[in-house]
Protein backbone atom coordinates (compact mmCIF):
# COMPACT_ATOMS: atom_id res chain seq x y z
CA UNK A 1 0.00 0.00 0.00
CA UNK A 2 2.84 2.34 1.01
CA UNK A 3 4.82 1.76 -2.23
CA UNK A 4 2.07 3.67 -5.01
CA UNK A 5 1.38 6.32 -2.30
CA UNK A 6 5.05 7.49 -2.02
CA UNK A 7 6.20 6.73 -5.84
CA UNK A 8 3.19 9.56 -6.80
CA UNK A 9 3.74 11.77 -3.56
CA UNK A 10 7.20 12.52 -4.49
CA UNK A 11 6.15 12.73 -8.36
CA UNK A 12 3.77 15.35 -7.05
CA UNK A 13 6.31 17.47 -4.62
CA UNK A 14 9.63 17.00 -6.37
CA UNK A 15 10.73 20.74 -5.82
CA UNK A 16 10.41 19.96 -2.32
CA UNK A 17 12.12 16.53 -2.26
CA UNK A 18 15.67 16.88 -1.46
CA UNK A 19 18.08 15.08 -4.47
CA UNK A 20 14.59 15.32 -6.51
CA UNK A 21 15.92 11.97 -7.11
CA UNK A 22 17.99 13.22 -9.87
CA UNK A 23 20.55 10.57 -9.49
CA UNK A 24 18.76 7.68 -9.07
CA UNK A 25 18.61 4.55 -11.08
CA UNK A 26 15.17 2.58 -10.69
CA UNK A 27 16.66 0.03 -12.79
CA UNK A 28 19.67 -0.69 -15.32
CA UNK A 29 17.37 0.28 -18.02
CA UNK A 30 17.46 4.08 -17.01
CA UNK A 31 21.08 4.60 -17.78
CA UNK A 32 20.39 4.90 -21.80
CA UNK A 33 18.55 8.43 -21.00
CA UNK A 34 20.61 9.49 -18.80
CA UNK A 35 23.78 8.84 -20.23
CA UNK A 36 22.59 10.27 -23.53
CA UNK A 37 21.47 13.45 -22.28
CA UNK A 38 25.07 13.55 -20.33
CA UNK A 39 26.97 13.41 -23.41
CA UNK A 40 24.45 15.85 -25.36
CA UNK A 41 25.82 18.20 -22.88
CA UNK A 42 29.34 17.95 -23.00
CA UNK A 43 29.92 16.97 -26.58
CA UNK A 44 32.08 20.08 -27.56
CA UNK A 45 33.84 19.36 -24.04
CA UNK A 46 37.66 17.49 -24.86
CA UNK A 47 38.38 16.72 -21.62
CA UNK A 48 39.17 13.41 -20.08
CA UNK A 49 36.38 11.88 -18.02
CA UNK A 50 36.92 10.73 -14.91
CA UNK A 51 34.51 7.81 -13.69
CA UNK A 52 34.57 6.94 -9.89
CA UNK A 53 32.46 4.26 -8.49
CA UNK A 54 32.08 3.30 -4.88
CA UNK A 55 29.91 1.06 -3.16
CA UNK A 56 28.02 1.32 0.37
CA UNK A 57 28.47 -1.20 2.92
CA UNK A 58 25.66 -3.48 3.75
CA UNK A 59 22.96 0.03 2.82
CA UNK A 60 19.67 -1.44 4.45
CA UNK A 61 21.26 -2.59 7.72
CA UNK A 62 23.09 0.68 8.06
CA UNK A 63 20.17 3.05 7.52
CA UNK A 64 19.30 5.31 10.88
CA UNK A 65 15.55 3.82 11.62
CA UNK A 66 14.57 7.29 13.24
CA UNK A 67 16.54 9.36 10.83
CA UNK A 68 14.54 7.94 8.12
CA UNK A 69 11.31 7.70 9.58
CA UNK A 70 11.69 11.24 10.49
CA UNK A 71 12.77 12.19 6.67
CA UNK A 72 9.42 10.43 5.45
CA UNK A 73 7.26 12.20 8.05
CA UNK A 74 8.03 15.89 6.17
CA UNK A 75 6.94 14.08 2.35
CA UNK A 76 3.53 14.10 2.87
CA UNK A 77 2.00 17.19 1.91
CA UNK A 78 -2.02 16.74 3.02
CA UNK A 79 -3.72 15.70 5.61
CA UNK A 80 -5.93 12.98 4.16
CA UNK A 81 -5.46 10.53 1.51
CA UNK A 82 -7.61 8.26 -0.94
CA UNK A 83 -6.01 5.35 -2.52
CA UNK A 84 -8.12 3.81 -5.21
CA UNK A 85 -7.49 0.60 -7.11
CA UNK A 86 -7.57 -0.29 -11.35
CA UNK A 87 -6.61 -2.48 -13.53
CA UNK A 88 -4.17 -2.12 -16.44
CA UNK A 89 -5.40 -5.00 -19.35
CA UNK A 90 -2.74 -5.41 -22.59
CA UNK A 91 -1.61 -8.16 -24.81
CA UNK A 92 0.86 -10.71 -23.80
CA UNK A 93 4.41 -10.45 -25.36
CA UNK A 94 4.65 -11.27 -29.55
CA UNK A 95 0.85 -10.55 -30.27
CA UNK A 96 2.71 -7.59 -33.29
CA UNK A 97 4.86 -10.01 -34.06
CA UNK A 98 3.60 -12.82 -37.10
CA UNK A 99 6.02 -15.37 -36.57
CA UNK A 100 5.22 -19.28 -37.52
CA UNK A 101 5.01 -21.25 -34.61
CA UNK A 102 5.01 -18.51 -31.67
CA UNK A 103 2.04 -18.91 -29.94
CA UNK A 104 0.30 -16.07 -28.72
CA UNK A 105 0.42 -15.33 -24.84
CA UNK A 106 -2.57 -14.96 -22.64
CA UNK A 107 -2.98 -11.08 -21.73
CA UNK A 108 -1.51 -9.33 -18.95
CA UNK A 109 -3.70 -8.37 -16.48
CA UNK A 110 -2.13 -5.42 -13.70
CA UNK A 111 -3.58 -4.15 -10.33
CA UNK A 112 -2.60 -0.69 -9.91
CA UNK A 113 -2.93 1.61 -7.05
CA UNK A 114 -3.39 5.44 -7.49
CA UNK A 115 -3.29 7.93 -4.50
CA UNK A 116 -4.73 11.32 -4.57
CA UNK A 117 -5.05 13.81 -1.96
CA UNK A 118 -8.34 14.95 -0.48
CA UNK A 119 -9.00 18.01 -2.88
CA UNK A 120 -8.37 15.65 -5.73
CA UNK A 121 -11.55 15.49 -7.66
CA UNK A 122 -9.92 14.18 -10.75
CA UNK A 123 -12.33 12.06 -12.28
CA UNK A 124 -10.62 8.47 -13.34
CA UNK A 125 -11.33 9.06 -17.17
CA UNK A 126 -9.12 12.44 -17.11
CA UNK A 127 -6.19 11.26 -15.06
CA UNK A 128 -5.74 7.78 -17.61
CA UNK A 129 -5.38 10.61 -20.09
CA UNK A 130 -3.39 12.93 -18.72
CA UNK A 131 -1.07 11.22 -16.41
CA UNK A 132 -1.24 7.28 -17.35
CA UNK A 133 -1.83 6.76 -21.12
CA UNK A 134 1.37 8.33 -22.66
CA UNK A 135 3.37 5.87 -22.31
CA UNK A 136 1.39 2.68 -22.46
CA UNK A 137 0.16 1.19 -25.87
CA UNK A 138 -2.46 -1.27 -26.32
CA UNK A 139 -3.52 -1.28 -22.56
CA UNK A 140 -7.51 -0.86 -21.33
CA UNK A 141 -7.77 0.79 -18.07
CA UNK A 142 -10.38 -0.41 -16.22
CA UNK A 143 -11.49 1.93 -13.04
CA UNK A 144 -12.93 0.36 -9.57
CA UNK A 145 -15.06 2.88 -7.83
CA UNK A 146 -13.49 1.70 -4.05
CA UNK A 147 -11.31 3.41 -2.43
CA UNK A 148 -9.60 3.55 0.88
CA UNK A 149 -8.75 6.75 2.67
CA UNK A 150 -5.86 7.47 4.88
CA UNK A 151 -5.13 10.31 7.42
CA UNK A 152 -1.78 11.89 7.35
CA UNK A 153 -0.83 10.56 10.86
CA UNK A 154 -2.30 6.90 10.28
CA UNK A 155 -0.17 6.64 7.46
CA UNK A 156 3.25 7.48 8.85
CA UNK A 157 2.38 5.72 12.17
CA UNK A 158 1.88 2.72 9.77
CA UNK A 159 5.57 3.72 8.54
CA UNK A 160 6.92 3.82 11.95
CA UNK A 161 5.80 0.23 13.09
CA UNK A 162 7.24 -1.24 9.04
CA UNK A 163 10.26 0.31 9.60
CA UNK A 164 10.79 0.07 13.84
CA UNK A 165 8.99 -3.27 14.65
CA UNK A 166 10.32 -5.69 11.94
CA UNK A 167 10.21 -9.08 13.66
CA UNK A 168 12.55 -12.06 12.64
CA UNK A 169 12.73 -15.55 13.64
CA UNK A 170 15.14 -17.90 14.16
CA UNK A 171 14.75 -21.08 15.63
CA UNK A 172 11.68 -20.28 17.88
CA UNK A 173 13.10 -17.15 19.35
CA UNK A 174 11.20 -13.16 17.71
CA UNK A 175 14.20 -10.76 17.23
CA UNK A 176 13.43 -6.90 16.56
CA UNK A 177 15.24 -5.42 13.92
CA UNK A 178 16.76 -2.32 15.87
CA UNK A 179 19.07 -1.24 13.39
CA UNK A 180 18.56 -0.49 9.32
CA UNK A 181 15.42 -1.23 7.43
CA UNK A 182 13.98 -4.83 6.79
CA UNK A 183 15.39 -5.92 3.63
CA UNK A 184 12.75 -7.57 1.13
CA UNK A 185 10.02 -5.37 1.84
CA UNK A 186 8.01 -3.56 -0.89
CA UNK A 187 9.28 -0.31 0.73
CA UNK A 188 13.17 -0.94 0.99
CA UNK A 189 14.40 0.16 -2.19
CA UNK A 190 12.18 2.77 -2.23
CA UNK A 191 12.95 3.92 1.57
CA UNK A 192 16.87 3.76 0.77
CA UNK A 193 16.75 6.41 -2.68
CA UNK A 194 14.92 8.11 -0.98
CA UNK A 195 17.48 8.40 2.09
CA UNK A 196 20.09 8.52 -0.24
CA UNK A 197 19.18 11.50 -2.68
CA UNK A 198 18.94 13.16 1.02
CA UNK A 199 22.23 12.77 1.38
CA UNK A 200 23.35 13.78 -2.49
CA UNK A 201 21.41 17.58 -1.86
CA UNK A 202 23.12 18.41 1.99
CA UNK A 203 26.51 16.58 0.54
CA UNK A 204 27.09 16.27 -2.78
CA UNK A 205 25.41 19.53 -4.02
CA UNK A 206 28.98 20.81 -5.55
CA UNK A 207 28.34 18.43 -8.51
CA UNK A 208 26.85 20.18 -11.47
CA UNK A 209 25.15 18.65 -14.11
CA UNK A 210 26.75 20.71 -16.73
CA UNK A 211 30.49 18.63 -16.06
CA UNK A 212 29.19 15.94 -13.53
CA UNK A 213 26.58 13.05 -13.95
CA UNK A 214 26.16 10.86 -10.38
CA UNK A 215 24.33 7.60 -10.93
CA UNK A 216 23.04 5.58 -7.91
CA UNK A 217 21.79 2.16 -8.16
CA UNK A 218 20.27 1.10 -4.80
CA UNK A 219 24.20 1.38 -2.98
CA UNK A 220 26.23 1.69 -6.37
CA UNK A 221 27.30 4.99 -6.99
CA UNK A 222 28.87 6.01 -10.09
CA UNK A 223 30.20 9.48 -10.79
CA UNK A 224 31.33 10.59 -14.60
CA UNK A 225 32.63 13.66 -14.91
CA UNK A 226 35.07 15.94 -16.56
CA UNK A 227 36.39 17.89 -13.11
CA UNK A 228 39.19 15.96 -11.74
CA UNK A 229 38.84 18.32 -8.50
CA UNK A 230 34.89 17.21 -8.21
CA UNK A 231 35.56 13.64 -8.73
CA UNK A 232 38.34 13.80 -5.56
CA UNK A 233 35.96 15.38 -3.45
CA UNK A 234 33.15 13.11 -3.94
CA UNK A 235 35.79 9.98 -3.30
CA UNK A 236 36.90 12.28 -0.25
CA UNK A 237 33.75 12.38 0.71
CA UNK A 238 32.03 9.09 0.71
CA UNK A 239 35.54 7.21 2.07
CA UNK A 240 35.46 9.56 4.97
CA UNK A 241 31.56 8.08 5.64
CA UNK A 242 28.79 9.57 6.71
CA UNK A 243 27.62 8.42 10.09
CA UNK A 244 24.19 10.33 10.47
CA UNK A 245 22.93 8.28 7.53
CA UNK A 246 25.09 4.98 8.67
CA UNK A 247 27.34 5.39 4.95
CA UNK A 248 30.59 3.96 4.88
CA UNK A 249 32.12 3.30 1.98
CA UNK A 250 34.64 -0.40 1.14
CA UNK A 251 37.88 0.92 -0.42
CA UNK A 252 38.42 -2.60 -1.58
CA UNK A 253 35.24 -2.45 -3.82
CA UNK A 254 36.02 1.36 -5.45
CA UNK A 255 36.96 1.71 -9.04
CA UNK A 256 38.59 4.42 -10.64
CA UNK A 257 39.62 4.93 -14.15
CA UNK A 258 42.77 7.29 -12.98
CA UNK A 259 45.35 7.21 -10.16
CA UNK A 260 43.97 8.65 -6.97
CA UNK A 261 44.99 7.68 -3.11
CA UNK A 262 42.23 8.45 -0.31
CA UNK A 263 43.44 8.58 2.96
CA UNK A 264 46.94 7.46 2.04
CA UNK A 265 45.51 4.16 0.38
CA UNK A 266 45.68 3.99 -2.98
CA UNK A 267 42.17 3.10 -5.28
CA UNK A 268 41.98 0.57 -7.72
CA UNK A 269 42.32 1.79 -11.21
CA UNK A 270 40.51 0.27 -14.67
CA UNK A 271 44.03 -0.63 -16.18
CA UNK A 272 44.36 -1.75 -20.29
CA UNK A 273 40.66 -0.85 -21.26
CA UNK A 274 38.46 1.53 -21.65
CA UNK A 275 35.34 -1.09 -20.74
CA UNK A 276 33.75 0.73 -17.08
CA UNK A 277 31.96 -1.77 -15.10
CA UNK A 278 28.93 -0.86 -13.27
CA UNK A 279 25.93 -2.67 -12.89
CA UNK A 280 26.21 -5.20 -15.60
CA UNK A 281 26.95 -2.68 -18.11
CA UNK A 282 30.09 -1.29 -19.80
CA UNK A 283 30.36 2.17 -20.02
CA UNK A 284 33.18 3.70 -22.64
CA UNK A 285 35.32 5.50 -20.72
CA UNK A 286 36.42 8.02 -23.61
CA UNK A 287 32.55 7.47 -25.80
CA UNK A 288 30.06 6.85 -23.05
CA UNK A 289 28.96 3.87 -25.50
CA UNK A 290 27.07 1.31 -23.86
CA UNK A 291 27.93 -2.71 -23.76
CA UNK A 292 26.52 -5.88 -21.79
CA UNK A 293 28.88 -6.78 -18.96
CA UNK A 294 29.53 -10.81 -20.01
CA UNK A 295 32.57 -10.55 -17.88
CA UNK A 296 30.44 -10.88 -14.44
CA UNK A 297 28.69 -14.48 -15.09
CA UNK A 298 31.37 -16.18 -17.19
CA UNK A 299 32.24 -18.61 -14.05
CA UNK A 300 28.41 -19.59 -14.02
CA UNK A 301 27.94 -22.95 -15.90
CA UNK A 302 25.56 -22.42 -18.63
CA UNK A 303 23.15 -25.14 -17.48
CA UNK A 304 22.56 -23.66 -14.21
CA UNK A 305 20.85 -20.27 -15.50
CA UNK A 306 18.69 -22.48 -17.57
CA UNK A 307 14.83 -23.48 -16.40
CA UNK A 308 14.37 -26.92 -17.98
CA UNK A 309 10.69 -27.72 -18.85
CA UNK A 310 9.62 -31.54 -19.42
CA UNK A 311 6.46 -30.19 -21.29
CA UNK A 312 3.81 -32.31 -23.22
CA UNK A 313 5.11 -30.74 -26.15
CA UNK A 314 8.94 -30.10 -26.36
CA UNK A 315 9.21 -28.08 -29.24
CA UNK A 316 7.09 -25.52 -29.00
CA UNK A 317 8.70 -25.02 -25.46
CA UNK A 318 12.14 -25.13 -26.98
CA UNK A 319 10.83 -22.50 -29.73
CA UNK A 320 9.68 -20.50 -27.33
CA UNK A 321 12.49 -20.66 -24.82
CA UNK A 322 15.19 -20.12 -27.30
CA UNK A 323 13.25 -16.99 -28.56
CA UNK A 324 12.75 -15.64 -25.03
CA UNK A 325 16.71 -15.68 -24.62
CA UNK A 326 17.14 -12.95 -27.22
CA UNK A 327 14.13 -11.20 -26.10
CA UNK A 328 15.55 -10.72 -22.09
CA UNK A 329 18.74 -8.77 -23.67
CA UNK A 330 17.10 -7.13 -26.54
CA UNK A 331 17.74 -3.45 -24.42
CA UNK A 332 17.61 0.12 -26.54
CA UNK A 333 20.84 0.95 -24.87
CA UNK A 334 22.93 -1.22 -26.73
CA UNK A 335 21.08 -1.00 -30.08
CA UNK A 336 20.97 2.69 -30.60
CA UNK A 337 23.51 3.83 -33.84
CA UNK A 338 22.28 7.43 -32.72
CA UNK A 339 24.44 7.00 -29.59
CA UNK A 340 27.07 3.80 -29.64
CA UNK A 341 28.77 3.34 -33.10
CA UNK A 342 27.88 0.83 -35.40
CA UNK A 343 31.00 -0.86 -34.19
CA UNK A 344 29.75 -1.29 -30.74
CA UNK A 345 25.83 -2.39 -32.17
CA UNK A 346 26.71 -4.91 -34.03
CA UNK A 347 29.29 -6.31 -31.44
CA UNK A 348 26.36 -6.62 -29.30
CA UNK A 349 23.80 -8.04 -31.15
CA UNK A 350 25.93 -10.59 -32.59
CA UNK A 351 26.79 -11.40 -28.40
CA UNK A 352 23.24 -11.69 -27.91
CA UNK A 353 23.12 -14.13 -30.91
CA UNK A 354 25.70 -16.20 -29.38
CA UNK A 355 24.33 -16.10 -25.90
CA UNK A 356 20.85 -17.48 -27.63
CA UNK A 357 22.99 -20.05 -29.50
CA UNK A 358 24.61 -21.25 -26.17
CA UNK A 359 21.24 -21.26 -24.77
CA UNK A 360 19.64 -23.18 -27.37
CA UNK A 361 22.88 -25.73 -27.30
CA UNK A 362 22.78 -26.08 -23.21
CA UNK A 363 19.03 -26.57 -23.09
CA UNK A 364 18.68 -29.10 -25.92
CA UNK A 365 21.40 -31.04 -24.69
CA UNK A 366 19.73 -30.86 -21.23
CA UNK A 367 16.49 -32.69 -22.54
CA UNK A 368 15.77 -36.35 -22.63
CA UNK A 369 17.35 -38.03 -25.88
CA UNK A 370 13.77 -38.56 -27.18
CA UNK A 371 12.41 -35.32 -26.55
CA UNK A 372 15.93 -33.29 -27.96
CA UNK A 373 14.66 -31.07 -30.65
CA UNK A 374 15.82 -32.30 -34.36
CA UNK A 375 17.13 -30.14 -37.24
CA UNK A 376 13.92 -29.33 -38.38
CA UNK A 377 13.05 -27.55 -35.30
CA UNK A 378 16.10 -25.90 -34.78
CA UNK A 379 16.21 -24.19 -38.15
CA UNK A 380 12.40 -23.29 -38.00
CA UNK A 381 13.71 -21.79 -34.55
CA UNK A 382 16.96 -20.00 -36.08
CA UNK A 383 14.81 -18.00 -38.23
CA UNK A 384 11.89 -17.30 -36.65
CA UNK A 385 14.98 -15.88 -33.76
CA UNK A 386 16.20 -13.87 -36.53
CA UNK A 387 12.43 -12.22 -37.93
CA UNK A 388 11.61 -11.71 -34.14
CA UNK A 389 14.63 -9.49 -33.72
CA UNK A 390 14.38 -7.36 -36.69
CA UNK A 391 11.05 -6.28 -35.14
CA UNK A 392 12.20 -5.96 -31.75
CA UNK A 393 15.03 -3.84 -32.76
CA UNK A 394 13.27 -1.41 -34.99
CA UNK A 395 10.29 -1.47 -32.90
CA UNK A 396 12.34 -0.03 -29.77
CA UNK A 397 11.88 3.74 -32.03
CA UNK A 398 8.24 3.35 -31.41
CA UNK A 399 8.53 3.68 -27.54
CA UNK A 400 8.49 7.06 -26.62
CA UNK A 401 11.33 6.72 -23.59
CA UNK A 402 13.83 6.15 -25.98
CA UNK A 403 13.74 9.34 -27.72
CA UNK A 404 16.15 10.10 -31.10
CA UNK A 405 16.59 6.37 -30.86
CA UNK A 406 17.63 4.63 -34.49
CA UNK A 407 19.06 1.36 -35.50
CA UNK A 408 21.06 1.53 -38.90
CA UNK A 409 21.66 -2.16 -38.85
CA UNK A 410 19.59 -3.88 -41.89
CA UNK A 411 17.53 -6.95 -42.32
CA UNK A 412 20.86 -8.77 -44.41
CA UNK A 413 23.32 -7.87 -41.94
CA UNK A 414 20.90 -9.03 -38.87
CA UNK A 415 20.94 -12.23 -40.05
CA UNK A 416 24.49 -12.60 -41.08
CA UNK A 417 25.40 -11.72 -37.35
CA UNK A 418 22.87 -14.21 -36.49
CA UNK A 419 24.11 -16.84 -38.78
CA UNK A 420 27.38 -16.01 -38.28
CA UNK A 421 27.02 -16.41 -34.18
CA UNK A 422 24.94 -19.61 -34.36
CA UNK A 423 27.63 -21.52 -37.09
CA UNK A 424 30.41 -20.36 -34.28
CA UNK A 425 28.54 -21.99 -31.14
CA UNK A 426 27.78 -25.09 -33.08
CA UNK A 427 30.22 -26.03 -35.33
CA UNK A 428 32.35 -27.18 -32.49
CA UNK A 429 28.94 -29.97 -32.07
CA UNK A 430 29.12 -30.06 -35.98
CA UNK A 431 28.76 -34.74 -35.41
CA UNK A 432 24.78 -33.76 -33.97
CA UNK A 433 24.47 -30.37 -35.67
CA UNK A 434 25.54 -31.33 -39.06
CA UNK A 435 22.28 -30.44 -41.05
CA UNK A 436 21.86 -27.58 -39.35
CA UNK A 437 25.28 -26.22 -39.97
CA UNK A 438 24.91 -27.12 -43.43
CA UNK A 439 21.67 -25.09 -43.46
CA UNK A 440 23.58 -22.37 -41.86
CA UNK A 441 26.83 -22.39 -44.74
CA UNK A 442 24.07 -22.53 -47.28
CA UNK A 443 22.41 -18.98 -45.85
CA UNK A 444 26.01 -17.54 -45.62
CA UNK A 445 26.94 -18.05 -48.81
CA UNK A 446 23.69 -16.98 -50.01
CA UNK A 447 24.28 -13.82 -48.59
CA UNK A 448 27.97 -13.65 -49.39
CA UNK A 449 26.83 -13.76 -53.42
CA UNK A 450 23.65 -11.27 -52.73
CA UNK A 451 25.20 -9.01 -50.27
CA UNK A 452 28.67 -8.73 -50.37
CA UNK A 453 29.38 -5.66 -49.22
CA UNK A 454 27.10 -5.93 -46.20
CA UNK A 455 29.13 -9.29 -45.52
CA UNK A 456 32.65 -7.45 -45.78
CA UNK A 457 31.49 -4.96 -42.95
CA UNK A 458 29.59 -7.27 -40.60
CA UNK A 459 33.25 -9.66 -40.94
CA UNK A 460 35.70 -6.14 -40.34
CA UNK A 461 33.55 -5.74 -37.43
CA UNK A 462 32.84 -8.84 -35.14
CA UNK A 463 35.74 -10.57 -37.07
CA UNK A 464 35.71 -13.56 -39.87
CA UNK A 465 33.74 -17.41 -38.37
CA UNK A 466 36.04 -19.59 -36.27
């Protein structure tokens, strides 16, 4: 219940909240915009940028339980509340998208919660258009006429016992949680930005937009920017800690693309690359271009990030599964031309490719013998991979969050990368996948003799097949 109420409440008085939230990441996803806009900024700037990320220490069991409480208590900004409930109706994933063989999901069905404050008389019609339908296509709101109301008071007393009178159990002994805020509640992320961008306004206010961009994750902070003097302070700063909001920072986990010592230790520095880590993303430390961080899971085994389903019908689960791995890294951020090169786009679609390949390869092999999908399959699969991510990738211009957003790459060089990744990740299998490789030489040929030119620069840039 909290969660809705305090997401619109500090929509609604952002010139009063303190950070305005400004730095803060609700997921991976909003790095693209923020990023972009960055560079837009500085683009005539030719200074060196200086990227410093530092990481708190265990965030929610540090947090002051009063101090936030008490920073909560000054948000709300009436004295009575309504909180009313709808629901948010749209088509399941793939119902643009006519592709043999890709069955059409059920819809999605979303319970929403809206709060208003008591001189709200917004009638439910007018706020779906004004507030709610920009940026949601093919979804029917429907309204429910209940509604809850909420003095100012019961609501933050209701706070005050979340956040003060979290109970755990172990063995069959009730502990109170006396200090930090109980992790895994709907209000913990949400508790800790807001805490945070608290402490970016009273001590971190030196950091202008104009040279500086600070990026916080949850914990993860990441600051880019072209003032060598800024970025010392800030690592000044956050090593020194902050008690009255329980921040203290582990020198062992702080990254810095440029030699720096903090309290006579010296920082670890990003040494022969230019690749920034933070938050499963690369981030160009001369270009600001954007690439998947594949460094992170590499000592995972394949097979254990895998969900194996012993379905009725095998294939059309393996068709779908193998689709659904391109689909889960299919992100604007690392398909936009308009902001990383072409260099860096194709780089990453052809990784996705090869991630999907691997995928398809680990979860095929994982099946019973009798229930292992054949050639057939697989090549129906391969290009029904390769139709669903031309759409996904040009479709990404339609969404109105990813503004100036274009993909250059064409429909011939798509499915070069994609042929190109898949003949890689099998043709080490080539005794079980010999038909299919065939299938695959015969396509890249094809497209050799058709498109030569468009094969030339897809090779110069992810490099010739193994």
């Amino acid at each position: 219940m909290f969660e809705p109420y305090l997401r619109i409440q500090c929509s609604y008085n952002q010139e009063q909240s303190p950070g305005q939230f400004g730095s803060t990441l609700f997921s991976v996803g909003d790095l693209y915009n923020k990023i972009k806009s960055f560079r837009q900024g500085i683009i005539d700037s030719k200074q060196p940028l200086y990227f410093c990320k530092v990481d708190v220490q265990s965030a929610f069991d540090t947090i002051p339980q009063a101090a936030a409480v008490k920073l909560i208590s000054e948000l709300p900004g009436s004295e009575e509340y309504n909180i009313s409930k709808h629901v948010e109706v749209k088509p399941g994933d793939g119902h643009q998208l006519d592709i043999p063989g890709q069955a059409r999901s059920k819809p999605i069905r979303k319970w929403t919660s809206l709060a208003a404050t008591e001189t709200d008389f917004q009638p439910f019609d007018l706020k779906v258009q004004k507030k709610m339908a920009a940026n949601r296509k093919n979804t029917i709101f429907v309204g429910n006429v209940a509604m809850q109301y909420h003095t100012k008071n019961g609501l933050l007393t209701l706070l005050a016992e979340h956040v003060q009178r979290n109970l755990v159990k172990i063995g069959k002994k009730f502990y109170r949680q006396r200090n930090g805020i109980p992790q895994g509640s709907v209000l913990s992320s949400l508790l800790c930005n807001y805490f945070y961008a608290d402490l970016e306004a009273r001590h971190l206010s030196f950091l202008k937009p104009e040279s500086s961009l600070l990026l916080r994750l949850i914990d993860d902070f990441l600051l880019i920017t072209t003032d060598s003097q800024h970025a010392k302070r800030f690592l000044q700063i956050m090593h020194d800690g902050l008690p009255e909001y329980g921040v203290s920072v582990s020198p062992d986990k702080t990254l810095v693309n440029f030699e720096i010592s903090i309290n006579g230790r010296k920082l670890a520095r990003l040494l022969k690359s230019h690749e920034f880590p933070y938050c499963g993303t690369f981030i160009n430390t001369q270009t600001l271009n954007l690439t998947k961080d594949r460094e992170r899971n590499k000592d995972v085994a394949m097979a254990d990030s895998l969900t194996v389903e012993f379905s009725r019908t095998p294939g059309k689960t393996f068709h779908r599964k193998v689709l659904n791995t391109f689909k889960i890294q299919c992100h604007a951020m690392f398909l936009d031309t308009a902001f990383n090169s072409p260099t860096t786009v194709a780089r990453n679609i052809y990784e996705n490719f090869v991630e999907s390949a691997t995928k398809m390869y680990t979860y095929n092999k994982c099946l019973p013998i009798h229930k292992q999908a054949g050639a057939k399959i697989i090549i129906q699969t391969i290009e029904s991979l390769v139709d669903l991510a031309f759409v996904l990738i040009k479709s990404k211009e339609k969404n109105p969050r990813n503004a100036g957003y274009r993909c250059a790459i064409s429909k011939a060089e798509l499915e070069w990368l994609a042929f190109h990744a898949f003949t890689n990740v099998l043709k080490p299998r080539q005794s079980k996948y010999k038909e299919v490789l065939h299938w695959l030489e015969g396509w890249l040929e094809g497209l050799m003799m058709k498109k030569g030119k468009v094969v030339t620069k897809m090779s110069l840039l992810v490099g010739p097949r193994s």
